[in-house]
C-alpha atoms as a PDB file:
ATOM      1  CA  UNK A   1     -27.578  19.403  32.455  1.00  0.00           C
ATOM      2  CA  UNK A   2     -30.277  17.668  31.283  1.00  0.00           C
ATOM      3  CA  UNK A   3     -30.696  16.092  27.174  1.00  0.00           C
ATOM      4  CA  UNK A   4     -31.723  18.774  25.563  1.00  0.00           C
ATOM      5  CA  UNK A   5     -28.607  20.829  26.127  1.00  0.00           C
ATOM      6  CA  UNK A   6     -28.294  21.205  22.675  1.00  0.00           C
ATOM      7  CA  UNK A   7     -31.541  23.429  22.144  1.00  0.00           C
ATOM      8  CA  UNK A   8     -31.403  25.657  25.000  1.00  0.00           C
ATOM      9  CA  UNK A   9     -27.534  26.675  23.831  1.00  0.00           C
ATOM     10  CA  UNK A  10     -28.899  27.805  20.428  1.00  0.00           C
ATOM     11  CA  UNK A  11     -31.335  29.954  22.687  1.00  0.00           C
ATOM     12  CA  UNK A  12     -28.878  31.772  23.873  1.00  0.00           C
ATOM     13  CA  UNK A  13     -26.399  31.907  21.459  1.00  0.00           C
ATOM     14  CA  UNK A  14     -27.925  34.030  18.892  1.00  0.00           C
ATOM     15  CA  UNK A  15     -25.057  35.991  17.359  1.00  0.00           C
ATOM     16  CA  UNK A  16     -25.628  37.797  14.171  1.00  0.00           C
ATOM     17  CA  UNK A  17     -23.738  35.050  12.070  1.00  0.00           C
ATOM     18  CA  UNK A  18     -26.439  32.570  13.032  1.00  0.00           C
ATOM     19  CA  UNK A  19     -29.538  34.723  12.518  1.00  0.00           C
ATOM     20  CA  UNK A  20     -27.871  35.054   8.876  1.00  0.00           C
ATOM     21  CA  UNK A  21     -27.620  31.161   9.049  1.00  0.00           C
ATOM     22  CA  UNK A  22     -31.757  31.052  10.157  1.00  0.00           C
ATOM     23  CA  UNK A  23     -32.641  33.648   7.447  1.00  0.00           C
ATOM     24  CA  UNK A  24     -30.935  31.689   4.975  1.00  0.00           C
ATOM     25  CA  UNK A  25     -32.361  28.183   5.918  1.00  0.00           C
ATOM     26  CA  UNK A  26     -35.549  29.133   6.373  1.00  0.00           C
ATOM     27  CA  UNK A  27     -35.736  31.285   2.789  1.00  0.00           C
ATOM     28  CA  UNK A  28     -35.029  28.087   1.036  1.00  0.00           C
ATOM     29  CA  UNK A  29     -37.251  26.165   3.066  1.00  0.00           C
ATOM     30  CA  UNK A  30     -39.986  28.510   2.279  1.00  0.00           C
ATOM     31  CA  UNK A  31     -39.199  28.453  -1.487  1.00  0.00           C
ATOM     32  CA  UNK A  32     -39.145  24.748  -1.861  1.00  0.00           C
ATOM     33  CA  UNK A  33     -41.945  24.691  -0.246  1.00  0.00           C
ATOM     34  CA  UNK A  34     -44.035  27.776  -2.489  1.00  0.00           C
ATOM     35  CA  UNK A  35     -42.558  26.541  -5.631  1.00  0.00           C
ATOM     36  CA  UNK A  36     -43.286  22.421  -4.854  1.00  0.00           C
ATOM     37  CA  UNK A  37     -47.153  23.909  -4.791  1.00  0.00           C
ATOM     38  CA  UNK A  38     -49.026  27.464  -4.327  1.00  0.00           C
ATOM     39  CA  UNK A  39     -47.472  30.134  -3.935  1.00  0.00           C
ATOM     40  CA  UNK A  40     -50.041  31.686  -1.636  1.00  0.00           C
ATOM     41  CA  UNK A  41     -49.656  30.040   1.841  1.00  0.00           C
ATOM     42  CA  UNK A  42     -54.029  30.098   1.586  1.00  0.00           C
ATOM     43  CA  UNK A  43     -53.894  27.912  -0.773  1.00  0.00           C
ATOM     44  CA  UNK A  44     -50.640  26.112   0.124  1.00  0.00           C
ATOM     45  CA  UNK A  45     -50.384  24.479   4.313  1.00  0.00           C
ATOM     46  CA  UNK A  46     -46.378  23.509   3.894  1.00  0.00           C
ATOM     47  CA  UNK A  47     -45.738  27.209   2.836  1.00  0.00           C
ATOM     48  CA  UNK A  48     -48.225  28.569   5.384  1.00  0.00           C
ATOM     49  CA  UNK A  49     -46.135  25.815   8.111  1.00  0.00           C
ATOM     50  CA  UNK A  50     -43.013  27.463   6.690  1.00  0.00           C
ATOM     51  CA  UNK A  51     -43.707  30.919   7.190  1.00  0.00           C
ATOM     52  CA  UNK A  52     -45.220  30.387  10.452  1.00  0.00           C
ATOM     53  CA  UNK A  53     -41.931  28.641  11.913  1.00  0.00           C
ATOM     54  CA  UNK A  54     -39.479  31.158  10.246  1.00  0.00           C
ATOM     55  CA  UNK A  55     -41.836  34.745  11.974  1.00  0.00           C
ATOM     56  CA  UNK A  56     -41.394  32.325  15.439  1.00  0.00           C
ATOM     57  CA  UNK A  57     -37.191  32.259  14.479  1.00  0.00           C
ATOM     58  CA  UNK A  58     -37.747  36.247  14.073  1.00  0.00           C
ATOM     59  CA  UNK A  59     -37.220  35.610  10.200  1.00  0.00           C
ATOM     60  CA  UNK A  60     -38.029  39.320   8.723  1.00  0.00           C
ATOM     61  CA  UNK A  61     -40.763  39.989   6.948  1.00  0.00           C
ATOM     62  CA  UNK A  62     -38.881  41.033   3.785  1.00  0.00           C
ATOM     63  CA  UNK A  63     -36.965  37.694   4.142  1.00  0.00           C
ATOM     64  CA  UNK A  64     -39.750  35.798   3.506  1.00  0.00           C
ATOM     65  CA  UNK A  65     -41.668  38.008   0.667  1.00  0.00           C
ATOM     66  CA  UNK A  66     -38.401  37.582  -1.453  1.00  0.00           C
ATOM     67  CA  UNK A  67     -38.296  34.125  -0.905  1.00  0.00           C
ATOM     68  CA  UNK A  68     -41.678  34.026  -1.948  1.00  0.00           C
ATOM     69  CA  UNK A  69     -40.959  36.162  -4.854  1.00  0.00           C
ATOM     70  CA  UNK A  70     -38.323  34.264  -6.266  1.00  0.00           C
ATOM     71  CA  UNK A  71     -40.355  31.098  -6.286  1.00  0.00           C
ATOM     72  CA  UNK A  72     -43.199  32.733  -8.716  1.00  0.00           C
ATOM     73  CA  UNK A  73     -40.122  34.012 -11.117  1.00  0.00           C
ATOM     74  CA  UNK A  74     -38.700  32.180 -13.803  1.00  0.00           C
ATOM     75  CA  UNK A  75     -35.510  30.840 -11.449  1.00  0.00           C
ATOM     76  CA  UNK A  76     -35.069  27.389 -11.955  1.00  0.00           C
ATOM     77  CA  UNK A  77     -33.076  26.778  -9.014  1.00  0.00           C
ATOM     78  CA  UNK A  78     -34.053  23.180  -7.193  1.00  0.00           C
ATOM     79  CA  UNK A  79     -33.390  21.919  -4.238  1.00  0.00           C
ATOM     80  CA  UNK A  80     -33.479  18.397  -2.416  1.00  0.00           C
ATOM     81  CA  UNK A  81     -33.084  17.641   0.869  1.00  0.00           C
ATOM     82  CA  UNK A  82     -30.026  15.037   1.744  1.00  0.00           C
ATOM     83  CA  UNK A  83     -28.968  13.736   5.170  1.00  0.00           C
ATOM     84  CA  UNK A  84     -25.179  13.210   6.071  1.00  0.00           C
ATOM     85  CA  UNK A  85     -24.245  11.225   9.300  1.00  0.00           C
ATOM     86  CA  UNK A  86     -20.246  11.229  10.534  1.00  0.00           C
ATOM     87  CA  UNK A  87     -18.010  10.697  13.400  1.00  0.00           C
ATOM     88  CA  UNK A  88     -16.130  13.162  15.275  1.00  0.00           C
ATOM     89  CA  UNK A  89     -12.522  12.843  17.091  1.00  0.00           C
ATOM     90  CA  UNK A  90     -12.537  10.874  20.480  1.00  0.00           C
ATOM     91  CA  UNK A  91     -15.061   8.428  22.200  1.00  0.00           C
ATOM     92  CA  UNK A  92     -18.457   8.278  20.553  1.00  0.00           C
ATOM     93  CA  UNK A  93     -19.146  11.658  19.325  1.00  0.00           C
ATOM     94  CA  UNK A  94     -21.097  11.917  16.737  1.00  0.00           C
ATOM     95  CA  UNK A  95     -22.775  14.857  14.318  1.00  0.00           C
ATOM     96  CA  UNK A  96     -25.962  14.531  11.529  1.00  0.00           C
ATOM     97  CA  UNK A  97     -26.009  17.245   8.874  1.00  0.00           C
ATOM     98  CA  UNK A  98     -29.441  18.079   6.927  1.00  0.00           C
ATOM     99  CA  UNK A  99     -28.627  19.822   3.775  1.00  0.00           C
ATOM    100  CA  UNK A 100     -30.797  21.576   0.901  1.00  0.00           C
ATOM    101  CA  UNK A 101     -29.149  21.676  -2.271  1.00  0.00           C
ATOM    102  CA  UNK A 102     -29.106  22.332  -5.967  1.00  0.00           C
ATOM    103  CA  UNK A 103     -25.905  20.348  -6.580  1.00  0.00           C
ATOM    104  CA  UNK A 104     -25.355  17.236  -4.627  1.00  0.00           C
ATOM    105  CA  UNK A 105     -21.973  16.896  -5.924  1.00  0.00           C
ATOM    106  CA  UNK A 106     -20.462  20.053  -4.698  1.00  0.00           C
ATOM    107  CA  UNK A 107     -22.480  19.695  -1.254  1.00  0.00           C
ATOM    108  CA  UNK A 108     -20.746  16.294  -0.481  1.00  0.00           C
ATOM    109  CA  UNK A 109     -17.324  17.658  -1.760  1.00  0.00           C
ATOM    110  CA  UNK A 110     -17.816  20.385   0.739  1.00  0.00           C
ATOM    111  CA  UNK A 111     -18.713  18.204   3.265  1.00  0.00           C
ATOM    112  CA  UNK A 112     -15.631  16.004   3.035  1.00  0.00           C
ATOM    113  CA  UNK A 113     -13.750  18.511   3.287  1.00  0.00           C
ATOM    114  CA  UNK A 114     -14.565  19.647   6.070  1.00  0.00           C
ATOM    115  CA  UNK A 115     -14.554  16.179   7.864  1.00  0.00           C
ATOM    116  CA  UNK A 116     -10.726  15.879   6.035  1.00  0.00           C
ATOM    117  CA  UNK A 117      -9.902  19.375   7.750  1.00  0.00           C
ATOM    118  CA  UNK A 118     -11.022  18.289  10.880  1.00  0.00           C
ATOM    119  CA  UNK A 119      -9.887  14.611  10.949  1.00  0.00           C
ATOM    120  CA  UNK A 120     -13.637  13.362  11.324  1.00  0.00           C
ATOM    121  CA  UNK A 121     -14.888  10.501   9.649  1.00  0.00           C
ATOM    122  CA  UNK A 122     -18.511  10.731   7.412  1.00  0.00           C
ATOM    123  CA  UNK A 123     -20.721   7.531   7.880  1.00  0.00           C
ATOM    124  CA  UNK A 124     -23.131   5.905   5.912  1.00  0.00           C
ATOM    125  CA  UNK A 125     -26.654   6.598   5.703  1.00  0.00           C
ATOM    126  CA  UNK A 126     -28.387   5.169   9.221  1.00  0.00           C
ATOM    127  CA  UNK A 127     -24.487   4.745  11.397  1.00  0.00           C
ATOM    128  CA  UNK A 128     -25.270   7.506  13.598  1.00  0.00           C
ATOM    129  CA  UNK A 129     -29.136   8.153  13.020  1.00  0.00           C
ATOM    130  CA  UNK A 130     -30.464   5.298  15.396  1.00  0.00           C
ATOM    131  CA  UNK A 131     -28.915   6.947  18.581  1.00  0.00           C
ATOM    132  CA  UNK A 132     -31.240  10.032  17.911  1.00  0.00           C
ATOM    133  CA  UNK A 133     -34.678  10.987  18.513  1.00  0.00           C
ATOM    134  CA  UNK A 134     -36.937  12.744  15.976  1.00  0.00           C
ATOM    135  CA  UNK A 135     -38.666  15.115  18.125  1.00  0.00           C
ATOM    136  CA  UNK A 136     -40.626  18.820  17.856  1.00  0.00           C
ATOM    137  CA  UNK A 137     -38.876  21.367  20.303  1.00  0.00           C
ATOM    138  CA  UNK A 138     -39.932  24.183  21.619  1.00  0.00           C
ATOM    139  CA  UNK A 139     -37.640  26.209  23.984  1.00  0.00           C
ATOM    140  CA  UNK A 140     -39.229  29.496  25.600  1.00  0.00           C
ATOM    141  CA  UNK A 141     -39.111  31.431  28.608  1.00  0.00           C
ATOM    142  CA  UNK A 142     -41.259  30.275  31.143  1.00  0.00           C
ATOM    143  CA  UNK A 143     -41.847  28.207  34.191  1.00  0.00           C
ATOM    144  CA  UNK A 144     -45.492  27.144  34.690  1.00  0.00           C
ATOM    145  CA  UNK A 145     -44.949  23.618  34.219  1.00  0.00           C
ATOM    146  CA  UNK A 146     -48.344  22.499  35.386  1.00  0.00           C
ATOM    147  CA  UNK A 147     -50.083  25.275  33.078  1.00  0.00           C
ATOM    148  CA  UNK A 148     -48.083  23.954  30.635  1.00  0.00           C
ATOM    149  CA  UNK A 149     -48.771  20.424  31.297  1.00  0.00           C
ATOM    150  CA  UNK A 150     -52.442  20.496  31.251  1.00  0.00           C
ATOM    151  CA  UNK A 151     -52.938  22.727  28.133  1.00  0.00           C
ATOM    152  CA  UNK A 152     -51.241  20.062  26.028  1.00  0.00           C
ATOM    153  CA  UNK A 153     -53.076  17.134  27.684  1.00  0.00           C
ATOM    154  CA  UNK A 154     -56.177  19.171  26.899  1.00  0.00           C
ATOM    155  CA  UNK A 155     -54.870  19.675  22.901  1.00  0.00           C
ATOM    156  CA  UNK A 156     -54.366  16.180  22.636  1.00  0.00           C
ATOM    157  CA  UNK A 157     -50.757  16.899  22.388  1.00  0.00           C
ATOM    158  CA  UNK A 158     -48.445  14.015  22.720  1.00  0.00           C
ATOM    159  CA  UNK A 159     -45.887  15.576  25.179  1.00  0.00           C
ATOM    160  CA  UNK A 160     -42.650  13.532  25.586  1.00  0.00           C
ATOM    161  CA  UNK A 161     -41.016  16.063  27.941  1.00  0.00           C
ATOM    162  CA  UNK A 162     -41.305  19.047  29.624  1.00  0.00           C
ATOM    163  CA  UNK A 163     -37.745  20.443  31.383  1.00  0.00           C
ATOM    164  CA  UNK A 164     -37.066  23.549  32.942  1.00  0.00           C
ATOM    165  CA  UNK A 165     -33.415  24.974  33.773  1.00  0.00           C
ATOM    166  CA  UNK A 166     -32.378  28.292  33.680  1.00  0.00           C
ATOM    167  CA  UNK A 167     -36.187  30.001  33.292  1.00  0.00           C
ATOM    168  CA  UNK A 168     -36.210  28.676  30.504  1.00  0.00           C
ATOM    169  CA  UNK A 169     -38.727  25.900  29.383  1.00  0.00           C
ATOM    170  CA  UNK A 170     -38.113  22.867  26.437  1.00  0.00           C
ATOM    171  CA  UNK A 171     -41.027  21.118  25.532  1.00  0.00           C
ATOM    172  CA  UNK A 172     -40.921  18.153  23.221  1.00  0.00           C
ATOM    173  CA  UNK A 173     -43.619  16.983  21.697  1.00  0.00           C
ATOM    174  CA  UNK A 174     -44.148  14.258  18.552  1.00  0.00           C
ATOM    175  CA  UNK A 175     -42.608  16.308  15.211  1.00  0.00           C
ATOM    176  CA  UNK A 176     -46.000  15.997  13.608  1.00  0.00           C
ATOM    177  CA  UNK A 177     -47.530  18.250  15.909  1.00  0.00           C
ATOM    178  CA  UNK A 178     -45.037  20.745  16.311  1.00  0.00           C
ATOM    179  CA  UNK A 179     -47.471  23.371  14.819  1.00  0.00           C
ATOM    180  CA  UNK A 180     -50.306  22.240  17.241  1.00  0.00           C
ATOM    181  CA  UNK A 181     -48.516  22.492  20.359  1.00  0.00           C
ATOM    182  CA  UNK A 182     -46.882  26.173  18.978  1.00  0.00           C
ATOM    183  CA  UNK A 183     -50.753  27.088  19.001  1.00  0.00           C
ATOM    184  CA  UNK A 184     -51.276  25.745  22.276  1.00  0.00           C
ATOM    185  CA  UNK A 185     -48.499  27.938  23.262  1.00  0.00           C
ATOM    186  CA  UNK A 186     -49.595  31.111  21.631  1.00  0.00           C
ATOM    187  CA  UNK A 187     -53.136  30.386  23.471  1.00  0.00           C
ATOM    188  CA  UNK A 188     -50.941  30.152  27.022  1.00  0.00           C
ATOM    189  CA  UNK A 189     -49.106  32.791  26.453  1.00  0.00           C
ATOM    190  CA  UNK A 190     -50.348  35.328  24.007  1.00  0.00           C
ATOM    191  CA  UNK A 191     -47.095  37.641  23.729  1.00  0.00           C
ATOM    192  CA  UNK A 192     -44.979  34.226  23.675  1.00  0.00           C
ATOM    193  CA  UNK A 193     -41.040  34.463  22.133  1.00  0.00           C
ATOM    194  CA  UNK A 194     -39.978  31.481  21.072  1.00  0.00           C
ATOM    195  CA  UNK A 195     -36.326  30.934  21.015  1.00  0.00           C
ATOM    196  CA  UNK A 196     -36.517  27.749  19.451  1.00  0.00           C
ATOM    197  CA  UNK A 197     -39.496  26.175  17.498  1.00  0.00           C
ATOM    198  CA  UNK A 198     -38.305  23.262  14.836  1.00  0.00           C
ATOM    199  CA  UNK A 199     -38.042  19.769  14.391  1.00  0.00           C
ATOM    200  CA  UNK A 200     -34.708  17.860  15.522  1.00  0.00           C
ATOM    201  CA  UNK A 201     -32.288  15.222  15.789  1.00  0.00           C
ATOM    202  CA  UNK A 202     -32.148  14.915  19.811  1.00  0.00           C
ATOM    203  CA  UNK A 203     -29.352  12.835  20.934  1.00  0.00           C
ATOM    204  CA  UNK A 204     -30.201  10.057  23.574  1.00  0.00           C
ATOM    205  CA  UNK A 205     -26.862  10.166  24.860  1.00  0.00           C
ATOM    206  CA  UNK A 206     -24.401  13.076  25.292  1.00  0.00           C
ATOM    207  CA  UNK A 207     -20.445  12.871  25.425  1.00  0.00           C
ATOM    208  CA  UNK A 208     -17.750  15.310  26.271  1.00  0.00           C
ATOM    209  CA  UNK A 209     -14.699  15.830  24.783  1.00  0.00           C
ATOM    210  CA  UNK A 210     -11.555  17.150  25.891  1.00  0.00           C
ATOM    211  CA  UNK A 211      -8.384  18.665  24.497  1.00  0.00           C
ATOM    212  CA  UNK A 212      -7.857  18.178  20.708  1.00  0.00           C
ATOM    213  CA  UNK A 213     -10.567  16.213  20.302  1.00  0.00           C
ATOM    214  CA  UNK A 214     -12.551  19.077  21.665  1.00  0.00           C
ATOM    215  CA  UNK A 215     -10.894  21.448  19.452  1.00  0.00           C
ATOM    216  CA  UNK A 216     -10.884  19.209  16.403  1.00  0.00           C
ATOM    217  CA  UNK A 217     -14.591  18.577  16.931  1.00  0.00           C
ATOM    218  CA  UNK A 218     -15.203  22.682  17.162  1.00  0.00           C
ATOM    219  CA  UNK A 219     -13.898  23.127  13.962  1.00  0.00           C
ATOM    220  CA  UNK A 220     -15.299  20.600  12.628  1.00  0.00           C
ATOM    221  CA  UNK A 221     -18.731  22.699  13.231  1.00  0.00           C
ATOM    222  CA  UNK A 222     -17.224  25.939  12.328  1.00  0.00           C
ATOM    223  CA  UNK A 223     -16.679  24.637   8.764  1.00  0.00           C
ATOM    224  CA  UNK A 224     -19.806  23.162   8.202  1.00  0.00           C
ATOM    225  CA  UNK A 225     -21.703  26.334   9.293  1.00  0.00           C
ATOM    226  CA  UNK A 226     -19.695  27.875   6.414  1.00  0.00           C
ATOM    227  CA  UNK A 227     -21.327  25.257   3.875  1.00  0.00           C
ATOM    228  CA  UNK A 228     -24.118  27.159   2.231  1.00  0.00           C
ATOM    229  CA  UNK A 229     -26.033  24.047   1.555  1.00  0.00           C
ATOM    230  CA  UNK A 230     -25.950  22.838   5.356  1.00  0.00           C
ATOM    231  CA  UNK A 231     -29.526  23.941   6.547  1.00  0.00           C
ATOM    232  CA  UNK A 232     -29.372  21.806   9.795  1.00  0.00           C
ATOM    233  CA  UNK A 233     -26.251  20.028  12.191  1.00  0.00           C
ATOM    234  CA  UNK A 234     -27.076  18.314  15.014  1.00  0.00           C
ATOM    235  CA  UNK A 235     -24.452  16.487  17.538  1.00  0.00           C
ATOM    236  CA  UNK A 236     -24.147  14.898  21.112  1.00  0.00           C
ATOM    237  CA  UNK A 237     -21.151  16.284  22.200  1.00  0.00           C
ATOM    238  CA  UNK A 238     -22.380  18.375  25.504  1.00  0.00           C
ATOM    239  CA  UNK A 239     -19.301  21.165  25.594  1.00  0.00           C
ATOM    240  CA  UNK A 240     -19.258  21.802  22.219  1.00  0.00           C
END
């Protein structure tokens, strides 16, 4: 099935409870990032980054100007970014969770409860980390693998993988130049989709789980996607 599983599931998974999850991550991305500088993306390349990566994830335009909006008012909210690592039920599954919050307190009550609920385990800092890869993906429809191949080799792109299953096409490519390869893209394919285009936590090995350890680790998921502060999960279990 191939290690990047993971990505071309959320491609096809889009139900309107995780658009609401992608509108909501990437509005407080964008107004950390407008209110940590400008608020004009001209003036401001994180915010510009930002907005670029949440019109790719079909963020709506009114999304973002509201975001954008409630940076340049007088809201004091402030968030910082915190990384959880845990362990689910069964043989060496394992789960990250990015979060951006105003209250660190309530987001790692949250969290333990829903490791309690689920009878997972949260980790230190670095216990589950090291078996992941940092990497920029970008999933889209299309099979050209050469074409592919030779535009980012001609970018300067440093391309760790190109897979095809399904039509559909992941790319991976160092995090840093996520932005540079989605241009390379764009210049491929002018009327491009993307159905995925962020930076992730790509597992180098994959389990699967079976029974209640299955179901135990499905919850598990369901109540951290209910955790307002949980921006980002990523996990190696392959049937989840």
């Amino acid at each position: 099935m191939g290690r990047h599983f993971e990505v071309r599931a959320a491609a096809m998974a889009k139900t309107a409870n995780a658009k609401a999850k992608v509108y909501s991550r990437y509005s407080k991305e964008i107004l950390v990032a407008a209110k940590n500088g400008d608020p004009d993306p001209d003036m401001n390349q994180t915010l510009k980054k930002a907005i670029e990566r949440a019109k790719a994830n079909n963020v709506p335009a009114d999304v973002i100007k509201r975001a954008i909006e409630k940076a340049k008012s007088s809201a004091d909210e402030s968030y910082s970014s915190a990384r959880y690592e845990g362990f689910g039920q069964g043989a060496g599954s394992t789960i990250i969770i990015d979060c951006l919050t105003d209250n660190a307190n309530r987001t790692i009550a949250n969290l333990r409860a829903c490791f309690n609920k689920s009878h997972s385990k949260l980790g230190v800092g670095g216990s589950v980390s090291f078996g992941y890869e940092h990497l920029g993906v970008i999933v889209i429809q299309y099979e050209d693998e050469e074409a592919m191949m030779d535009a980012m080799i001609e970018a300067d792109i440093d391309l760790h993988d190109i897979e095809i299953e399904e039509g559909y096409m992941t790319i991976t490519v160092e995090p840093t130049q996520l932005d540079d390869a989605k241009t390379v893209v764009e210049n491929l394919i002018p009327d491009v989709k993307f159905e995925v285009l962020e930076d992730k936590m790509v597992p180098n090995e994959t389990v699967t789980l079976e029974g209640e350890d299955l179901e135990l680790f499905k919850r598990l998921l369901t109540l951290l996607d209910d955790v307002d502060d949980v921006q980002n999960v990523y996990h190696n279990v392959e049937n989840a």
